[in-house]
PDB file of N, CA and C in Angstrom:
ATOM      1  N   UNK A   1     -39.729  54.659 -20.589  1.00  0.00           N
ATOM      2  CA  UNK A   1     -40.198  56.010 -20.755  1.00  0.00           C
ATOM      3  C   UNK A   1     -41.633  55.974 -21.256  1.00  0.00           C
ATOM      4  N   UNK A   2     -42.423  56.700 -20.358  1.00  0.00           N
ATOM      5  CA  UNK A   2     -43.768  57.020 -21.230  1.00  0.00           C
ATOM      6  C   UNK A   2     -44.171  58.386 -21.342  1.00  0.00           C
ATOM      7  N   UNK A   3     -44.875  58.515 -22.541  1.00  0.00           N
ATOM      8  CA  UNK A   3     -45.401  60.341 -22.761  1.00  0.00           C
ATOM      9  C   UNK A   3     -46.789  60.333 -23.297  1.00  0.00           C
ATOM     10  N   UNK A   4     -47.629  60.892 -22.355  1.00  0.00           N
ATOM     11  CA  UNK A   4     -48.796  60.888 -22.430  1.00  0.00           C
ATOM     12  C   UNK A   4     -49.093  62.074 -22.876  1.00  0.00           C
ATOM     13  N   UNK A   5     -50.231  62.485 -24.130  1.00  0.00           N
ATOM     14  CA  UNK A   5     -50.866  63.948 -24.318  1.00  0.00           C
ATOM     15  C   UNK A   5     -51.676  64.634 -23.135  1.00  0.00           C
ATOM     16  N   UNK A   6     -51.456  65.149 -22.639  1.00  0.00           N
ATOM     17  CA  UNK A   6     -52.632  66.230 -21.604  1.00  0.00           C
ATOM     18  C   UNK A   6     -53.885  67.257 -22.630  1.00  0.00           C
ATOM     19  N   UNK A   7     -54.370  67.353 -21.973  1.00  0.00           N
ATOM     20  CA  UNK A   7     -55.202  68.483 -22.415  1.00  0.00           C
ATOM     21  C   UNK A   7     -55.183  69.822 -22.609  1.00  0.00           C
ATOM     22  N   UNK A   8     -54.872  70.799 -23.730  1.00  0.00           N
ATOM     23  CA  UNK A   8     -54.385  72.075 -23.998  1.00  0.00           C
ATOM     24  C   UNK A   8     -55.315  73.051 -23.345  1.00  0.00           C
ATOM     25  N   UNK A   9     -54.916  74.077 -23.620  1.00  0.00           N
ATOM     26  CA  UNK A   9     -55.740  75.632 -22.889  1.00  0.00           C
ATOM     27  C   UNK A   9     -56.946  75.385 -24.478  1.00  0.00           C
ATOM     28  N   UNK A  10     -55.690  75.403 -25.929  1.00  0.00           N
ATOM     29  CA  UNK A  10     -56.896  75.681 -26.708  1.00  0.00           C
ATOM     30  C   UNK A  10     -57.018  74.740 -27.416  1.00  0.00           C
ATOM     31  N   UNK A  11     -57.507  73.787 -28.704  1.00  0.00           N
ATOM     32  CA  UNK A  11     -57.801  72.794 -29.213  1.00  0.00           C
ATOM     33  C   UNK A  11     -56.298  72.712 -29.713  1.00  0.00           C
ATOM     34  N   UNK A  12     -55.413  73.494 -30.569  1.00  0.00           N
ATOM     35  CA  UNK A  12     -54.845  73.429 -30.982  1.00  0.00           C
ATOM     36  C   UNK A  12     -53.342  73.315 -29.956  1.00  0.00           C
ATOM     37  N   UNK A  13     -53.510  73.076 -28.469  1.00  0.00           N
ATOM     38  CA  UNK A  13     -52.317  72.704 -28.172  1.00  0.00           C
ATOM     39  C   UNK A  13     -51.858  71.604 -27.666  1.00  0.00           C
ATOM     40  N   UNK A  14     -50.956  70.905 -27.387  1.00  0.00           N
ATOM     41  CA  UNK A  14     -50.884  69.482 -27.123  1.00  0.00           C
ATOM     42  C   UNK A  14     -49.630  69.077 -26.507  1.00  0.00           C
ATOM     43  N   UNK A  15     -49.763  69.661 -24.785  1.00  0.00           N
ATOM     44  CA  UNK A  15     -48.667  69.667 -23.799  1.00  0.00           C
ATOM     45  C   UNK A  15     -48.252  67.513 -23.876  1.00  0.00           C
ATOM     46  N   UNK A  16     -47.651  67.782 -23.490  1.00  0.00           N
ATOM     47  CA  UNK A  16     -47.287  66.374 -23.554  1.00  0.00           C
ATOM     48  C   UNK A  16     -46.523  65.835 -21.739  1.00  0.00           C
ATOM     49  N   UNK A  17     -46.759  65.268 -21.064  1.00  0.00           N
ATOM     50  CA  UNK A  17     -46.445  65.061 -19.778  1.00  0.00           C
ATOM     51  C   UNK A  17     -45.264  63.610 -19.974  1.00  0.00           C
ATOM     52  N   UNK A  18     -44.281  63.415 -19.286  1.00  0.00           N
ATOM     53  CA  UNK A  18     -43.423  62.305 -19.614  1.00  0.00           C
ATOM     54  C   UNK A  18     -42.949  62.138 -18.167  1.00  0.00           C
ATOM     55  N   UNK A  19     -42.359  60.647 -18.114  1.00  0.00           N
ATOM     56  CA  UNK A  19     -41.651  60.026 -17.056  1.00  0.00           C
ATOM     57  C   UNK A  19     -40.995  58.672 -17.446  1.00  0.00           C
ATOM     58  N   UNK A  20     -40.613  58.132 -16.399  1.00  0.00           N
ATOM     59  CA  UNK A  20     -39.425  57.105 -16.362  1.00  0.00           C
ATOM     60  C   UNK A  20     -38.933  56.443 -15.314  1.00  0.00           C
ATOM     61  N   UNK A  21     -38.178  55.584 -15.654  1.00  0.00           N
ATOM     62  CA  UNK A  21     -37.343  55.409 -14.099  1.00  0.00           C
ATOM     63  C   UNK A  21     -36.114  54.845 -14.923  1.00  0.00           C
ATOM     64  N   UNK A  22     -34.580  55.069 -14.495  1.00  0.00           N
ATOM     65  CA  UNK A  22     -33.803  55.208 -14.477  1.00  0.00           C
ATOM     66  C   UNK A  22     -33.105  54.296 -13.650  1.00  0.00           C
ATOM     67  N   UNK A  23     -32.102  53.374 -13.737  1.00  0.00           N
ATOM     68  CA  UNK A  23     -31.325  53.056 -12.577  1.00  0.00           C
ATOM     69  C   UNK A  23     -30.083  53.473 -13.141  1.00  0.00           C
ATOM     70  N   UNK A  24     -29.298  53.486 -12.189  1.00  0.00           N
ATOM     71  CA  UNK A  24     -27.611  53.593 -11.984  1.00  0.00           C
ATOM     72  C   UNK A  24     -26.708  53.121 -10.860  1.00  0.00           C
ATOM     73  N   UNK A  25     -25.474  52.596 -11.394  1.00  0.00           N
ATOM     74  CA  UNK A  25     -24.799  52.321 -10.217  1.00  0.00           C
ATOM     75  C   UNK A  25     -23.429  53.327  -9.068  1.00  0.00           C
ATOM     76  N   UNK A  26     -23.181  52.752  -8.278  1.00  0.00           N
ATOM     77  CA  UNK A  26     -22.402  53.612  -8.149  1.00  0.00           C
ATOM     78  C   UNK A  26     -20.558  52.929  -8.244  1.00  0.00           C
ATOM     79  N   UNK A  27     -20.671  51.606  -8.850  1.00  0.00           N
ATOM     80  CA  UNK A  27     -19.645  50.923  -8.738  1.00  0.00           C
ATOM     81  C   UNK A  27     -19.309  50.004 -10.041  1.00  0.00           C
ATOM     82  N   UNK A  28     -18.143  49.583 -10.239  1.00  0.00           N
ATOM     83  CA  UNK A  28     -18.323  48.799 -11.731  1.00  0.00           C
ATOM     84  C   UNK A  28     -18.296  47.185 -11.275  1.00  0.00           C
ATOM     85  N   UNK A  29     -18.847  47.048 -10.470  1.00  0.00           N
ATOM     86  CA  UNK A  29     -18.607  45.397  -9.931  1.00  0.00           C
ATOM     87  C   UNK A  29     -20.132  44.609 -10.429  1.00  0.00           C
ATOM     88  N   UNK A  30     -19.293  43.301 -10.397  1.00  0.00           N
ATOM     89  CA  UNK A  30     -20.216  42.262 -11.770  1.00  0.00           C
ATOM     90  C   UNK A  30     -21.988  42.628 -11.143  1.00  0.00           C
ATOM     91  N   UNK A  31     -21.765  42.252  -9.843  1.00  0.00           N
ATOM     92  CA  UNK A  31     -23.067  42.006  -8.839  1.00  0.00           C
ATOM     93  C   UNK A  31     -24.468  43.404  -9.441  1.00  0.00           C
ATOM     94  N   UNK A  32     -23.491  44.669  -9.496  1.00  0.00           N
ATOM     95  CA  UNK A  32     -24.403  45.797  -9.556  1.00  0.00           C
ATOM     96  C   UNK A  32     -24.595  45.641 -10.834  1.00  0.00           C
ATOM     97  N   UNK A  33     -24.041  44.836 -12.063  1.00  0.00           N
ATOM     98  CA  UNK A  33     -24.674  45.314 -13.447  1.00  0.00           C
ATOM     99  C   UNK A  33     -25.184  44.456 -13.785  1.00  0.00           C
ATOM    100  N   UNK A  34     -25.491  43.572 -12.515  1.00  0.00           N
ATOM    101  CA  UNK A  34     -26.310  42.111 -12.943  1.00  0.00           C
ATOM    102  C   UNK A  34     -27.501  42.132 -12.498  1.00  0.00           C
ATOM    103  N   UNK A  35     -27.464  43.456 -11.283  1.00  0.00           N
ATOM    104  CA  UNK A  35     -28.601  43.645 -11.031  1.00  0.00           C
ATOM    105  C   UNK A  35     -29.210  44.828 -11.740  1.00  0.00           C
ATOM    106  N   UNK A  36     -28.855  45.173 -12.308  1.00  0.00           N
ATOM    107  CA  UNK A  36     -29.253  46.872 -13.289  1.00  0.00           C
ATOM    108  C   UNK A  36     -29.649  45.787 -14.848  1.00  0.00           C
ATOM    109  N   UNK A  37     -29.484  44.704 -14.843  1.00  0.00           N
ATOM    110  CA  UNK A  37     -29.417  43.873 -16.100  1.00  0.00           C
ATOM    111  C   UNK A  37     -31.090  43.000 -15.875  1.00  0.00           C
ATOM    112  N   UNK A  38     -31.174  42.567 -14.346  1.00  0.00           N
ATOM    113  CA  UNK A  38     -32.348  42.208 -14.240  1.00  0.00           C
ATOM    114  C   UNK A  38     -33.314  43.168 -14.162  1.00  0.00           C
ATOM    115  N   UNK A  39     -32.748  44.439 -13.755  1.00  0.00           N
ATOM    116  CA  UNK A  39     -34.142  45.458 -13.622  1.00  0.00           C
ATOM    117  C   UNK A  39     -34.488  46.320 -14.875  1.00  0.00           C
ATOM    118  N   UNK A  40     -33.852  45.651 -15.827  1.00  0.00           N
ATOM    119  CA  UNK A  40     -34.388  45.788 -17.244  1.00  0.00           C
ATOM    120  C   UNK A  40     -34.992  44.938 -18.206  1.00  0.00           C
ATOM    121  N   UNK A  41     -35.635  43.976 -17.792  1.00  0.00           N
ATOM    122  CA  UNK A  41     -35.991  42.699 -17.331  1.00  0.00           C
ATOM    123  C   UNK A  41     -37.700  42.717 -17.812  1.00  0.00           C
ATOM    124  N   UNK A  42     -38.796  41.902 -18.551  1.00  0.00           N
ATOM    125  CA  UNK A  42     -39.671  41.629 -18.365  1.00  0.00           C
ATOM    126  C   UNK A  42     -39.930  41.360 -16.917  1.00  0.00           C
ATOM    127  N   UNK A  43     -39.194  40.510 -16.155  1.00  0.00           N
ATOM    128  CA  UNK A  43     -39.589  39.561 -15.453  1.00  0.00           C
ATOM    129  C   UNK A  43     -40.030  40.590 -14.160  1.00  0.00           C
ATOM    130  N   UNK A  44     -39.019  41.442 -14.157  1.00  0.00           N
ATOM    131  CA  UNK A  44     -38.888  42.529 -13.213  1.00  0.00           C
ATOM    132  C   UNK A  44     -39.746  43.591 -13.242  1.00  0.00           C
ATOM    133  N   UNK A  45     -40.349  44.246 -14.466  1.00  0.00           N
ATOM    134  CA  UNK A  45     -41.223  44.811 -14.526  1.00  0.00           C
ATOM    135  C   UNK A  45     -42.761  44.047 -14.358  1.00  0.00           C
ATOM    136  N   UNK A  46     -42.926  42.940 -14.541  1.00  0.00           N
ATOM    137  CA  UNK A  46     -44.048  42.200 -14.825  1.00  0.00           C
ATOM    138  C   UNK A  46     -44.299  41.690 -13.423  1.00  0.00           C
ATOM    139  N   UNK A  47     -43.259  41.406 -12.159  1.00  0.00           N
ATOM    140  CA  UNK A  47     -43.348  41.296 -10.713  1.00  0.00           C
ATOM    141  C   UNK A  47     -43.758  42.282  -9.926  1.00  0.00           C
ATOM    142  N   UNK A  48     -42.889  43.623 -10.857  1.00  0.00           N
ATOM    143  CA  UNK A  48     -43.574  45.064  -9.965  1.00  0.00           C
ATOM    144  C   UNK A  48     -44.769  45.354  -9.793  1.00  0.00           C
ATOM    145  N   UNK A  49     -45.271  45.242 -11.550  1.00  0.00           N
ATOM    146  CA  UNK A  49     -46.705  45.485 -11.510  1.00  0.00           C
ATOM    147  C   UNK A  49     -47.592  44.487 -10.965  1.00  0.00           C
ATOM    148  N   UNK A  50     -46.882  43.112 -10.775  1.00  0.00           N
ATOM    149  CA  UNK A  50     -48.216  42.810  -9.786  1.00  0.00           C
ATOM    150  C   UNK A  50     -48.062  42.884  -8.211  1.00  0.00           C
ATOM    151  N   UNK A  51     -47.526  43.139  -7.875  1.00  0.00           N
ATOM    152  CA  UNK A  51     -47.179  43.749  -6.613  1.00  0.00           C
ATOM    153  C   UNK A  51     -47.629  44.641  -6.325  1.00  0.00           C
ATOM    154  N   UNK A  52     -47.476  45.643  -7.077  1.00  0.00           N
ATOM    155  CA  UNK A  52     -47.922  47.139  -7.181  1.00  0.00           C
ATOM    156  C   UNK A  52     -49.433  47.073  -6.793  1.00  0.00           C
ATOM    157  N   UNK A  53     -50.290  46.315  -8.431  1.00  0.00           N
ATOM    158  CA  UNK A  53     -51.309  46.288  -8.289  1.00  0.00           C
ATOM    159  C   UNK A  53     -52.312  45.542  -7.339  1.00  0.00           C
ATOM    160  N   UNK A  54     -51.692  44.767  -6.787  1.00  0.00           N
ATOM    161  CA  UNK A  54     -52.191  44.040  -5.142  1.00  0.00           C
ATOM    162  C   UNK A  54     -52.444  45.437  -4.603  1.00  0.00           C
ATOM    163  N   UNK A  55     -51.487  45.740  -4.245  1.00  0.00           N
ATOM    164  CA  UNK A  55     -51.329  46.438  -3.030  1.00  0.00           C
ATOM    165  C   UNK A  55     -51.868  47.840  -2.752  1.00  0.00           C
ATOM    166  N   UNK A  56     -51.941  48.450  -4.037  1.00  0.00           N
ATOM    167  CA  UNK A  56     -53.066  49.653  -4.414  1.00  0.00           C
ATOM    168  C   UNK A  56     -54.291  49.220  -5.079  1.00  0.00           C
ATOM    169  N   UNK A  57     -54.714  48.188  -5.775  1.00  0.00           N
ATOM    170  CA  UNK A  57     -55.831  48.300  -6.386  1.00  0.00           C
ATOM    171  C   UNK A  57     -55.854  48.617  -8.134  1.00  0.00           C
ATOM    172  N   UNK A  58     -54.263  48.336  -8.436  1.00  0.00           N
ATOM    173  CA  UNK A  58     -54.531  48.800  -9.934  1.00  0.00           C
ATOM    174  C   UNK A  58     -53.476  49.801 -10.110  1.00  0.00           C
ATOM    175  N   UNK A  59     -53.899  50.603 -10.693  1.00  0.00           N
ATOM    176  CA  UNK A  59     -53.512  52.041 -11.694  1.00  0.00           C
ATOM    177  C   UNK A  59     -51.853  51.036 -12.178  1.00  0.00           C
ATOM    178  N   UNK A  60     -51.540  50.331 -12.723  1.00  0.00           N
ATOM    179  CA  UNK A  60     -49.607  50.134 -12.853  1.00  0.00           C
ATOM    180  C   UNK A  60     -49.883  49.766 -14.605  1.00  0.00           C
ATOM    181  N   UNK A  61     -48.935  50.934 -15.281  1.00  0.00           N
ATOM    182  CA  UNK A  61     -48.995  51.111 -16.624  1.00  0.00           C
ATOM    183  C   UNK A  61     -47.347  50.674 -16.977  1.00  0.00           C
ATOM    184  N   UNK A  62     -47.674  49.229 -17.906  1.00  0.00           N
ATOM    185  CA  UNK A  62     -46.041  48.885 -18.466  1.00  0.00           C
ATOM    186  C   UNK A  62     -46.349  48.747 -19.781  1.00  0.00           C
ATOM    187  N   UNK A  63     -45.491  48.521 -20.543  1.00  0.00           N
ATOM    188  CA  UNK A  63     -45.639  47.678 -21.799  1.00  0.00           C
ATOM    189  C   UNK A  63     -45.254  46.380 -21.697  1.00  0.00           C
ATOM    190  N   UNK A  64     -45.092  45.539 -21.017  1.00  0.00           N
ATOM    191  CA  UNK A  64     -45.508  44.596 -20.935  1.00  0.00           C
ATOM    192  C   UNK A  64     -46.893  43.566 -20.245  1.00  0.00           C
ATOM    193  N   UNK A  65     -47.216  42.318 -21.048  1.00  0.00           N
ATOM    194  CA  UNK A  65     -48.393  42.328 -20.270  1.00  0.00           C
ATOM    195  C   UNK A  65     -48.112  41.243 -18.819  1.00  0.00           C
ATOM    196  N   UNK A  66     -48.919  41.316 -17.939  1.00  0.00           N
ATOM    197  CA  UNK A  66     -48.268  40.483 -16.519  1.00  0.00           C
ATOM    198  C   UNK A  66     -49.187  39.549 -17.008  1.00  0.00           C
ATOM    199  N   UNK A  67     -48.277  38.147 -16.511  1.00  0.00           N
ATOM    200  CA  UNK A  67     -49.194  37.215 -16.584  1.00  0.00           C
ATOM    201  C   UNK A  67     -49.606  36.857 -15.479  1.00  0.00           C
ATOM    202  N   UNK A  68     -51.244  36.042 -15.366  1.00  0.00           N
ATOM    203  CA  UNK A  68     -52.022  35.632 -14.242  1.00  0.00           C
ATOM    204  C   UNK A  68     -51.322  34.475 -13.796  1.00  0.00           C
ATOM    205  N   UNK A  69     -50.448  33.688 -14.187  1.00  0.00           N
ATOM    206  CA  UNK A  69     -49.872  32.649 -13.432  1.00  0.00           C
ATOM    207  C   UNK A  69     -48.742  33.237 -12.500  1.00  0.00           C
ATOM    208  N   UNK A  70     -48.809  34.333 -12.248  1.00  0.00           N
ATOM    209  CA  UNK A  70     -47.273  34.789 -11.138  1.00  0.00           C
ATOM    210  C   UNK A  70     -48.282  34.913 -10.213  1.00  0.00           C
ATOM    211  N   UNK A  71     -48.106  34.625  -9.200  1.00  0.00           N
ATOM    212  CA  UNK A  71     -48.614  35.537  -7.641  1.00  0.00           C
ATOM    213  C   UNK A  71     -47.478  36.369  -6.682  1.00  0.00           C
TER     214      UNK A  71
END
């Protein structure tokens, strides 16, 4: 989850914009919570974003940091 401040109408307001991503399954079998287990994952977030950022040029915001030894 991240929540970023936006910019108010007047000094004193402070909308706040939020997002996420979510997975779920639709089954209780080992396979799907092993994969809902990796996609909560450094490893998994830290592959997206460099993927991501190949392929657009940037903008991919995690809290984790990617390291330069993955390609």
């Amino acid at each position: 989850m991240f929540a970023f401040y936006l910019p108010g109408v007047k000094a004193t307001d402070h909308p706040v914009e939020g997002g996420g991503e979510f997975n779920l399954a639709f089954s209780d079998r080992p396979e799907g919570e092993a994969f809902q287990t990796y996609l909560s994952t450094d490893t998994w977030a830290n592959n997206k974003a460099t993927i991501s950022s190949k392929a657009t040029g940037g903008g991919w915001i995690s809290a984790n940091k990617v390291s330069t030894s993955r390609t």
